[in-house]
Structures are given as C-alpha cells and as structure tokens.
C-alpha atoms as a PDB file:
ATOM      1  CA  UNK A   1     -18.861 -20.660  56.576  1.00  0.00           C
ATOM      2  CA  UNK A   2     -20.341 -20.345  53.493  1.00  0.00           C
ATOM      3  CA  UNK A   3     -17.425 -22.624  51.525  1.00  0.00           C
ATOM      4  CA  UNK A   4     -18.575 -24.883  55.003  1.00  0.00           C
ATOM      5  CA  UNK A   5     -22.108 -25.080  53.607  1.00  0.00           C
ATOM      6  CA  UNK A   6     -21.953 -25.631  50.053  1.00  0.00           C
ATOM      7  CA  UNK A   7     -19.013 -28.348  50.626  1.00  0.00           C
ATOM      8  CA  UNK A   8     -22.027 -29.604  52.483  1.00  0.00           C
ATOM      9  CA  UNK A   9     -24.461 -29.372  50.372  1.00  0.00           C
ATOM     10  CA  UNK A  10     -22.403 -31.106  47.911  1.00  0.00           C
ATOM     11  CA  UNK A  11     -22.017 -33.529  49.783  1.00  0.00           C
ATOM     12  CA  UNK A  12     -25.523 -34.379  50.208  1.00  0.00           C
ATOM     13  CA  UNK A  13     -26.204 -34.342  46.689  1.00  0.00           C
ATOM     14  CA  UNK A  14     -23.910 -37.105  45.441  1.00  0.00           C
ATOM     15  CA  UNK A  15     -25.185 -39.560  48.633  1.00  0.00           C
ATOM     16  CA  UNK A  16     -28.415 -38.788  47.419  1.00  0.00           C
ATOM     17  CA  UNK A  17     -27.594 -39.581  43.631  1.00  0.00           C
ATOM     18  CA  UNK A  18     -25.263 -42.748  44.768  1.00  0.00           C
ATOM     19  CA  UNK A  19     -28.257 -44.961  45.283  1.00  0.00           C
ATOM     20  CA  UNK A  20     -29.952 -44.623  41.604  1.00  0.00           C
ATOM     21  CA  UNK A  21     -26.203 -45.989  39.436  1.00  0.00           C
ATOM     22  CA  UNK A  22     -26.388 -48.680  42.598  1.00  0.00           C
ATOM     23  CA  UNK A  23     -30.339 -49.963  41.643  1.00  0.00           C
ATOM     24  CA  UNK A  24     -29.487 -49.755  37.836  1.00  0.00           C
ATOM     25  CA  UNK A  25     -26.807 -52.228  38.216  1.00  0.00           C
ATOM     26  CA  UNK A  26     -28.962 -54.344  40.710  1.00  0.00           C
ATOM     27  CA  UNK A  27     -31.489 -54.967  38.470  1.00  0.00           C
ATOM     28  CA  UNK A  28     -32.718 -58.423  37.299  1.00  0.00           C
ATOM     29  CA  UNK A  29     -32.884 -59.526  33.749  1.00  0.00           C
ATOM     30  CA  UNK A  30     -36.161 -59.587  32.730  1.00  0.00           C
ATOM     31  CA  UNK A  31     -37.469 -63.818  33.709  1.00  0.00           C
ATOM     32  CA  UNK A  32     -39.835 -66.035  32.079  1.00  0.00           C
ATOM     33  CA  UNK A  33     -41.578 -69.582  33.100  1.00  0.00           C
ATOM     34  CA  UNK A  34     -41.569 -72.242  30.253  1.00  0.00           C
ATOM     35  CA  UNK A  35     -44.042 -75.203  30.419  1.00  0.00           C
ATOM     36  CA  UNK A  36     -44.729 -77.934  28.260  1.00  0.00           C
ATOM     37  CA  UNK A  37     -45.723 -81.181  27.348  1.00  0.00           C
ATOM     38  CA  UNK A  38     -44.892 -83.694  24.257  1.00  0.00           C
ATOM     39  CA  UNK A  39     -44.289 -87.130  23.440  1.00  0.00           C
ATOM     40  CA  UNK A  40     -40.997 -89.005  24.158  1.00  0.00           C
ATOM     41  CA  UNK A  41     -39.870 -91.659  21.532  1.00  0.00           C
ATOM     42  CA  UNK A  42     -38.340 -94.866  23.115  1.00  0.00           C
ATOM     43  CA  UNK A  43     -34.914 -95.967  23.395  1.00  0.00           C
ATOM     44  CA  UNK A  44     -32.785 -98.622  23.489  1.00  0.00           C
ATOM     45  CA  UNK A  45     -30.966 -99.071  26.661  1.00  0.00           C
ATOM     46  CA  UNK A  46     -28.847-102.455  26.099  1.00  0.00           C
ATOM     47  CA  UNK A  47     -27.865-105.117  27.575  1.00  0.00           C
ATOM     48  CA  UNK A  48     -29.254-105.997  31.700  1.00  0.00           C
ATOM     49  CA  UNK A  49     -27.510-108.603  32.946  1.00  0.00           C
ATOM     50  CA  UNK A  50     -29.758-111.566  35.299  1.00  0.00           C
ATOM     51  CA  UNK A  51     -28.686-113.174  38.323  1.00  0.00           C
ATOM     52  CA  UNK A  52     -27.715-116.208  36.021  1.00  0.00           C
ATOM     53  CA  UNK A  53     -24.833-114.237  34.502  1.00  0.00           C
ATOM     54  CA  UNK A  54     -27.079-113.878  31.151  1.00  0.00           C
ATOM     55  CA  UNK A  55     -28.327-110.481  29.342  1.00  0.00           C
ATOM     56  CA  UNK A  56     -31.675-109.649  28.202  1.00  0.00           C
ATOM     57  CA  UNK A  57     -32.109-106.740  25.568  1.00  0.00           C
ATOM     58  CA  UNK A  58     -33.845-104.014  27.357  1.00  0.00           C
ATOM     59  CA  UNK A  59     -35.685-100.292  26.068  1.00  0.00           C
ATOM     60  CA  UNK A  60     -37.830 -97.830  27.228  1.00  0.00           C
ATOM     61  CA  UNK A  61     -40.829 -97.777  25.267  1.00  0.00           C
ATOM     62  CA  UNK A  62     -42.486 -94.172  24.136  1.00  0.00           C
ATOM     63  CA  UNK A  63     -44.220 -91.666  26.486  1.00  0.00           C
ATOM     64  CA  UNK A  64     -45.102 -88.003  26.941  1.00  0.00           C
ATOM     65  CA  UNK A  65     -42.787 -86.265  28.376  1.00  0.00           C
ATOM     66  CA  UNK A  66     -43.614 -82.829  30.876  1.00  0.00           C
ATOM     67  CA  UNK A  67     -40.950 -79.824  30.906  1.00  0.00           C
ATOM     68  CA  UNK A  68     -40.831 -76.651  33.197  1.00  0.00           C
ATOM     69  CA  UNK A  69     -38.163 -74.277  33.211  1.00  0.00           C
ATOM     70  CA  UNK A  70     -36.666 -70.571  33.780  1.00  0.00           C
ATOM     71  CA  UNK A  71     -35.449 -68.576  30.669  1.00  0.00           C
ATOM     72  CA  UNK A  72     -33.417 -65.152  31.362  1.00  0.00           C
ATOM     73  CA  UNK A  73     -31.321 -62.839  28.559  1.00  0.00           C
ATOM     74  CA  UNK A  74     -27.573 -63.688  28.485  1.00  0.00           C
ATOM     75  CA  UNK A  75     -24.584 -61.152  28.430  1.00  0.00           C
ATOM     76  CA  UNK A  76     -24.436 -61.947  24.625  1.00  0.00           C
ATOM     77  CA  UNK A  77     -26.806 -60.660  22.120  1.00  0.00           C
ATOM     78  CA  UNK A  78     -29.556 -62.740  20.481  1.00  0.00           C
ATOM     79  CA  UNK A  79     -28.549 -65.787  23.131  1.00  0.00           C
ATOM     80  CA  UNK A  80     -31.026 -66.919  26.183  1.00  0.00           C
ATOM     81  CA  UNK A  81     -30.281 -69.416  29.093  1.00  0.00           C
ATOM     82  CA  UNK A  82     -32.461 -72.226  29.983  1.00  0.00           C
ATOM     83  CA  UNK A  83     -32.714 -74.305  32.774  1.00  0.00           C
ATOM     84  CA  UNK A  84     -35.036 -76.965  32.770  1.00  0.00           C
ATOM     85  CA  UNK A  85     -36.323 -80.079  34.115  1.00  0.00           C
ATOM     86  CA  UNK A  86     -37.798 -83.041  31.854  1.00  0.00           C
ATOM     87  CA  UNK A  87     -39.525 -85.539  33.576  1.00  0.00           C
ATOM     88  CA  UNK A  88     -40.989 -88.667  31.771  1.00  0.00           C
ATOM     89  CA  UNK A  89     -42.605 -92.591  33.258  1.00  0.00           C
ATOM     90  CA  UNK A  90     -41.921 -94.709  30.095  1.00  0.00           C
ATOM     91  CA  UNK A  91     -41.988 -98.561  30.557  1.00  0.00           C
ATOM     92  CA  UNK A  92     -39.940-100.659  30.723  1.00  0.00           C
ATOM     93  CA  UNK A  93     -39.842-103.957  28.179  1.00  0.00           C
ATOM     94  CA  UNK A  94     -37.586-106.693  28.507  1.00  0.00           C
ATOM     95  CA  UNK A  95     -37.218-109.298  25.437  1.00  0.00           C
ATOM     96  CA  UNK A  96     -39.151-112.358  25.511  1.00  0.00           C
ATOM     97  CA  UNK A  97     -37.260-115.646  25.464  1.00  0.00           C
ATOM     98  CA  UNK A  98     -38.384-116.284  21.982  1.00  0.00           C
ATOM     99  CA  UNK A  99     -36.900-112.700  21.274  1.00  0.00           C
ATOM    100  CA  UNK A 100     -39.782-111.923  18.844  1.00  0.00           C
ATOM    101  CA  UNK A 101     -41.894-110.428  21.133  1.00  0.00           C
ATOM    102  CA  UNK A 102     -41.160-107.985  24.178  1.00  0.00           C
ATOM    103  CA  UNK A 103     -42.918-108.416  27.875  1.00  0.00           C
ATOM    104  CA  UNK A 104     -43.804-104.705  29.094  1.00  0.00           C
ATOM    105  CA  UNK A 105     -42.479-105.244  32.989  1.00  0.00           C
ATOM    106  CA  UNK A 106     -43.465-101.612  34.919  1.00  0.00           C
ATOM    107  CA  UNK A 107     -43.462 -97.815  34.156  1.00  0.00           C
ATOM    108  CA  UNK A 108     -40.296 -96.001  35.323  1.00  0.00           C
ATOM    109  CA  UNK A 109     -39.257 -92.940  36.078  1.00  0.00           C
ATOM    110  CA  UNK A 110     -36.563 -91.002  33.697  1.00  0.00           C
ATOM    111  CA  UNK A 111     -35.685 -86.977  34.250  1.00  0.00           C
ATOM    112  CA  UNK A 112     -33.146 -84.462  32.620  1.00  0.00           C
ATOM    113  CA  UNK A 113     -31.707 -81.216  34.021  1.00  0.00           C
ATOM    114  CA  UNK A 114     -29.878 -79.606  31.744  1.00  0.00           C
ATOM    115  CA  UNK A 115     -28.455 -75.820  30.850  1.00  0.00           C
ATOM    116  CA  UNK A 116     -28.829 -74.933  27.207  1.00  0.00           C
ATOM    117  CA  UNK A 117     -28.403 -71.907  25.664  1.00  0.00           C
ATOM    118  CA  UNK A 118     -31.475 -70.625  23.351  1.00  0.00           C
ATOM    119  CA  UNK A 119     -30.524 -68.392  20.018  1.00  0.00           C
ATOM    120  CA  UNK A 120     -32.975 -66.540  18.053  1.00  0.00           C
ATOM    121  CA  UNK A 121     -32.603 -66.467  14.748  1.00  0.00           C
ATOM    122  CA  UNK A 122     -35.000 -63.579  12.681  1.00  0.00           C
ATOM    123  CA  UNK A 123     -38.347 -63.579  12.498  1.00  0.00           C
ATOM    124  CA  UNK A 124     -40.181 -65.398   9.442  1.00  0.00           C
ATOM    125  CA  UNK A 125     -43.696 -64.488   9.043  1.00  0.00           C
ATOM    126  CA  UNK A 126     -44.669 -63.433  12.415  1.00  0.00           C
ATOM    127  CA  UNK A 127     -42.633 -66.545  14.128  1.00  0.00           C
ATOM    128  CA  UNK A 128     -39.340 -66.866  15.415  1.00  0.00           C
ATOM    129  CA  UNK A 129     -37.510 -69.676  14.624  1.00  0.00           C
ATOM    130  CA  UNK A 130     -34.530 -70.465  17.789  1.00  0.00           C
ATOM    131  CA  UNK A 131     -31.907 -73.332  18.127  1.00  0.00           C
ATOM    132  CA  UNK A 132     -30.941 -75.009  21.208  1.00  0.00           C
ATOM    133  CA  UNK A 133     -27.456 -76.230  22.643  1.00  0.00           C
ATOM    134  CA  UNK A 134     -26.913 -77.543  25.706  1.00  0.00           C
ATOM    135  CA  UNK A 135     -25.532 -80.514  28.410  1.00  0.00           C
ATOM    136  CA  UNK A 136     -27.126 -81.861  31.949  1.00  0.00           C
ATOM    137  CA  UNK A 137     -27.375 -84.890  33.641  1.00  0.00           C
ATOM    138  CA  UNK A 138     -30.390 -87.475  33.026  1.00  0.00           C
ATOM    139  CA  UNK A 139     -31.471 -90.101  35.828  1.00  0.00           C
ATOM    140  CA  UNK A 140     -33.126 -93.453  35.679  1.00  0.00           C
ATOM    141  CA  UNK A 141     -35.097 -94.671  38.860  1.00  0.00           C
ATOM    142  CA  UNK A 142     -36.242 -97.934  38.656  1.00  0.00           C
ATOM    143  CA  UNK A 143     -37.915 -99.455  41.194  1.00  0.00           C
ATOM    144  CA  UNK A 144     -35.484-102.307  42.405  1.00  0.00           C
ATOM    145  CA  UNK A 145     -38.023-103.732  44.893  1.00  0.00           C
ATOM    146  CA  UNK A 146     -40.872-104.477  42.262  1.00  0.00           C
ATOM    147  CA  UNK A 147     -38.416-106.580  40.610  1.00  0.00           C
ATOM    148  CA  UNK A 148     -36.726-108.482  43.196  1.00  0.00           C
ATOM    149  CA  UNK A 149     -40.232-109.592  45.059  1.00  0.00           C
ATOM    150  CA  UNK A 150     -42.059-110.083  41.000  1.00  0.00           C
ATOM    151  CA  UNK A 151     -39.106-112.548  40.216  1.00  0.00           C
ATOM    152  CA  UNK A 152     -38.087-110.517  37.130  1.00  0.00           C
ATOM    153  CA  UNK A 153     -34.679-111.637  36.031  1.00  0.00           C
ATOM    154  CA  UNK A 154     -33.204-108.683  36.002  1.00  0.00           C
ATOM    155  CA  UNK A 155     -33.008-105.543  38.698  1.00  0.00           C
ATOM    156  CA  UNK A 156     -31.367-102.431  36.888  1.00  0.00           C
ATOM    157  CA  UNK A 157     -30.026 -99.964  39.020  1.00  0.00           C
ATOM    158  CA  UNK A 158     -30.786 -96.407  39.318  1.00  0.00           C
ATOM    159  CA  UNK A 159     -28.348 -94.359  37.829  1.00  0.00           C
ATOM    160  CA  UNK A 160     -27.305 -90.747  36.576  1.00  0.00           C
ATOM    161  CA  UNK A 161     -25.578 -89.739  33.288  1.00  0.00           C
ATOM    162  CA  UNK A 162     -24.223 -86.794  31.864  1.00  0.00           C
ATOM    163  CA  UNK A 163     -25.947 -85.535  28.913  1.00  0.00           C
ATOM    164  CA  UNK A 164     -25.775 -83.527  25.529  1.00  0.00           C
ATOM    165  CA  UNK A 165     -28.467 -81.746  24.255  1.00  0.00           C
ATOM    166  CA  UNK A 166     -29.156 -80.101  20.707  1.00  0.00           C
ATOM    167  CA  UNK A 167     -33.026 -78.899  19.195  1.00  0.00           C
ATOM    168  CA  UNK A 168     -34.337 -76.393  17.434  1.00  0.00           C
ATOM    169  CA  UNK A 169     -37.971 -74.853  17.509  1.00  0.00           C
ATOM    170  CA  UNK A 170     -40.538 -71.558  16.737  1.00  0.00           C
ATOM    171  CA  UNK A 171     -42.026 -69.462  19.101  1.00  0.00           C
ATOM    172  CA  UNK A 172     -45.351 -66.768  18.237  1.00  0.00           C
ATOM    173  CA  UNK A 173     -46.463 -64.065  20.317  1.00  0.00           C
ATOM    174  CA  UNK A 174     -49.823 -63.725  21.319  1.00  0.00           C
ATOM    175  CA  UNK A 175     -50.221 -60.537  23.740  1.00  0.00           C
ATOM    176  CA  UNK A 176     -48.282 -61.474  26.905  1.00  0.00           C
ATOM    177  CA  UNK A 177     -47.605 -64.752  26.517  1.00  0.00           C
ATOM    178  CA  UNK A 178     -45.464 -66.980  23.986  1.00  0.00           C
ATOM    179  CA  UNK A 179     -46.867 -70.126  22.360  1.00  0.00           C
ATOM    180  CA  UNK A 180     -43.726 -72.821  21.144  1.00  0.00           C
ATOM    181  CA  UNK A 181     -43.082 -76.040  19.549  1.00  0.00           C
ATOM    182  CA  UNK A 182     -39.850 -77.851  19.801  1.00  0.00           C
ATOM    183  CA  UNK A 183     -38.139 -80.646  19.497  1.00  0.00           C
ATOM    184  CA  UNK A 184     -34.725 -81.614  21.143  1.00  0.00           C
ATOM    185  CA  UNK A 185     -32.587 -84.817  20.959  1.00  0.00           C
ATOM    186  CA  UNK A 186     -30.307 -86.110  24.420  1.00  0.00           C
ATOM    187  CA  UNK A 187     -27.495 -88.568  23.861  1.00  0.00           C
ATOM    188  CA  UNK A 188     -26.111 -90.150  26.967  1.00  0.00           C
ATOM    189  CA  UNK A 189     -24.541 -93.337  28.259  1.00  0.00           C
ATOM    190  CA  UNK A 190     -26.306 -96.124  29.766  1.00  0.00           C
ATOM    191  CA  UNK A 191     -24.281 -98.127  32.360  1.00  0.00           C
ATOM    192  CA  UNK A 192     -26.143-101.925  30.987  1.00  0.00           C
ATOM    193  CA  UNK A 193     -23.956-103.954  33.753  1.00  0.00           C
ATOM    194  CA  UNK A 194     -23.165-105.942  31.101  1.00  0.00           C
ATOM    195  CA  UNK A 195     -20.247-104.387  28.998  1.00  0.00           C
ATOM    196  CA  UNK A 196     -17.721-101.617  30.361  1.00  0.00           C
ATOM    197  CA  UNK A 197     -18.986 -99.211  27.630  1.00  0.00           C
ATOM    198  CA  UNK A 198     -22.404 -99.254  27.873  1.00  0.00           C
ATOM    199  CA  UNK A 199     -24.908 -98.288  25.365  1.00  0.00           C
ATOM    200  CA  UNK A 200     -25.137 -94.514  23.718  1.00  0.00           C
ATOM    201  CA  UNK A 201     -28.740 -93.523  24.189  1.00  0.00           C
ATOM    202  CA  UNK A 202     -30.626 -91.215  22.117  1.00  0.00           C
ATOM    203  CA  UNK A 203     -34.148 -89.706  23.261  1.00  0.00           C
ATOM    204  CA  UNK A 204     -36.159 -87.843  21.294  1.00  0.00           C
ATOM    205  CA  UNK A 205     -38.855 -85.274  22.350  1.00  0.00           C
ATOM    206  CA  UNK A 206     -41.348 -83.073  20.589  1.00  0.00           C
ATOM    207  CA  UNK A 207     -42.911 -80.074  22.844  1.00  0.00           C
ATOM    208  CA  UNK A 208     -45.366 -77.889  23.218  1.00  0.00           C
ATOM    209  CA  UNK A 209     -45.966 -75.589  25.583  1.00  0.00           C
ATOM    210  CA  UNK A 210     -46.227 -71.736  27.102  1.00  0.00           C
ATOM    211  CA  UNK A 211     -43.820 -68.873  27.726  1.00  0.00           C
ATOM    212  CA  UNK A 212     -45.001 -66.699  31.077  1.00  0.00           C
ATOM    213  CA  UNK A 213     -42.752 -63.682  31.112  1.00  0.00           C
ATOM    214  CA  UNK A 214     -42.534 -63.492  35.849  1.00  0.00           C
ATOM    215  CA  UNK A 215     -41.040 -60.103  35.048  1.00  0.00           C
ATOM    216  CA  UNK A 216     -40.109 -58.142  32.736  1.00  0.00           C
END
C-alpha cells in the first residue's frame, strides 16, 4: 500500500512539473514594430512601348517612401529577421517628343515585401551600427484606365518582380524605444514591353523611423 502511494505520489509530481519544460519551449521570441518614413530617389524604368509600335523612355521620379514591419531574434547569434512592407506613389514621367524635357503623366503606386536579415555589429559610442541583406518581391500598379481614357500613348501594365535587397544603418536607445536611420538599395527587373530583358532597376531609400519592442 504504501509502495501503492508513493508510486502515486510520484506520479503526480512529474505531471505537475511536465507543464513548466512544455511553456519554456512555447515561448515567443521577444517582437518589435518598425516604422518609418524617408525619401525614395527615382528610377529609370526603360523603354514603354505605344500603340504605334514606338517606345518612349519612361522613370519614376523621387518620393518619400513609408515602411512598417515586424523584427524578431533569429536562431543565430547577433542576426534579426525583418519583414517589411515599403510602400511609395512616385510619378510617373514620360519623355517629351523633343526628348529634352519630360511630361509628369500621374502618381503611381510602387510597394516591396521583402525578408532581410538584420546583423548587429558592436556598439560605437552609444549607437549600433547593423547591415541588412535580404530578397522580396516589388509591385507596380499603374492605373491602366487613366491612360487609356487621357489618350496617353502608352498604358504600362501592372506587374510584380522579384527583388534583392542590401543597406546598412544605426540604431540608439532611448528608454523603451529605438530611434534608426537607414538606407537600403533594391535591384529588380522591369518587364518595359519593349525588349525581352527588360531594364535592371535600382531604388534607393533613406529612412527614419521607430523601434516599438510588442513584447519582450
């Protein structure tokens, strides 16, 4: 009876220590909320083909650009994960026919969702310094209607490429929350609709923004 009772009570105790191992491996990495906002430098975007069979030079003139994102600790040391979204409404100027002077036809819409890993390097003087590497996919949404019914000569279609990502910036503490300035370059291809290739765009952003820590 007795052997009955302590194989019992035994028992008991390891079901009631189970849970606590279980809840240390359940918990979350700690997760912060990164906002910003920054100008966008313009881009070249090639060649848009008319209705004629021609091509008119096309680019996206500069803007600011807004970010918001999650950041969370990585299995590796030193390394954070990003995911964030980029979202920009740069215009859209086609070359005059002279080809000295560009017509500015209608803001657009441009975004970027991409993955990129964050490293921290040491502090310097109260800052730390981190580099970023990463890939996504950017979208261009033009508005097709606005340029059939204005008789532009061209109508570019919406499209989504897959991007690379590389930046660096510095981040300071003050109390709970992080202050940061970066700035980040994306390289992607631009389907023109005039040659098979397409053109190799490179955007350029400067940032900055706020890092909320949502818990810790």
């Amino acid at each position: 009876m007795q052997r009955h009772l302590v194989l019992t009570a035994a028992a008991l105790a390891l079901a009631a220590a189970a849970p606590a191992p279980a809840a240390a491996q359940l918990r979350m990495p700690p997760v912060r909320l990164i906002a910003g906002l920054g100008p966008s430098q313009g881009a070249t975007l090639g060649f848009l083909r008319t209705a004629e069979g021609g091509a008119v030079p096309a680019r996206h003139l500069g803007t600011n650009a807004v970010m918001l994102g999650l950041e969370t600790r990585s299995p590796i040391r030193g390394v954070d994960l990003r995911l964030s979204l980029q979202a920009s409404s740069p215009h859209l100027a086609l070359a005059a026919g002279s080809g000295t002077n560009d017509e500015v036809v209608r803001p657009t819409s441009m975004s970027a969702l991409s993955l990129d890993a964050v490293i921290r390097l040491p502090h310097v003087l109260g800052a730390q310094p981190y580099l970023l590497a990463g890939a996504g996919l950017k979208r261009y949404d033009f508005d097709q209607e606005y340029f059939r019914l204005s008789g532009q000569p061209v109508v570019p279609r919406d499209q989504i490429a897959p991007m690379l990502k590389a930046g660096a910036g510095v981040a300071w503490n003050v109390g709970r929350v992080d202050l940061f300035m970066e700035g980040s370059a994306s390289t992607n291809r631009f389907d023109h609709q005039y040659h098979p290739v397409g053109q190799m765009v490179q955007n350029y952003t400067y940032t900055a923004g706020i890092r909320i820590p949502l818990r810790r």
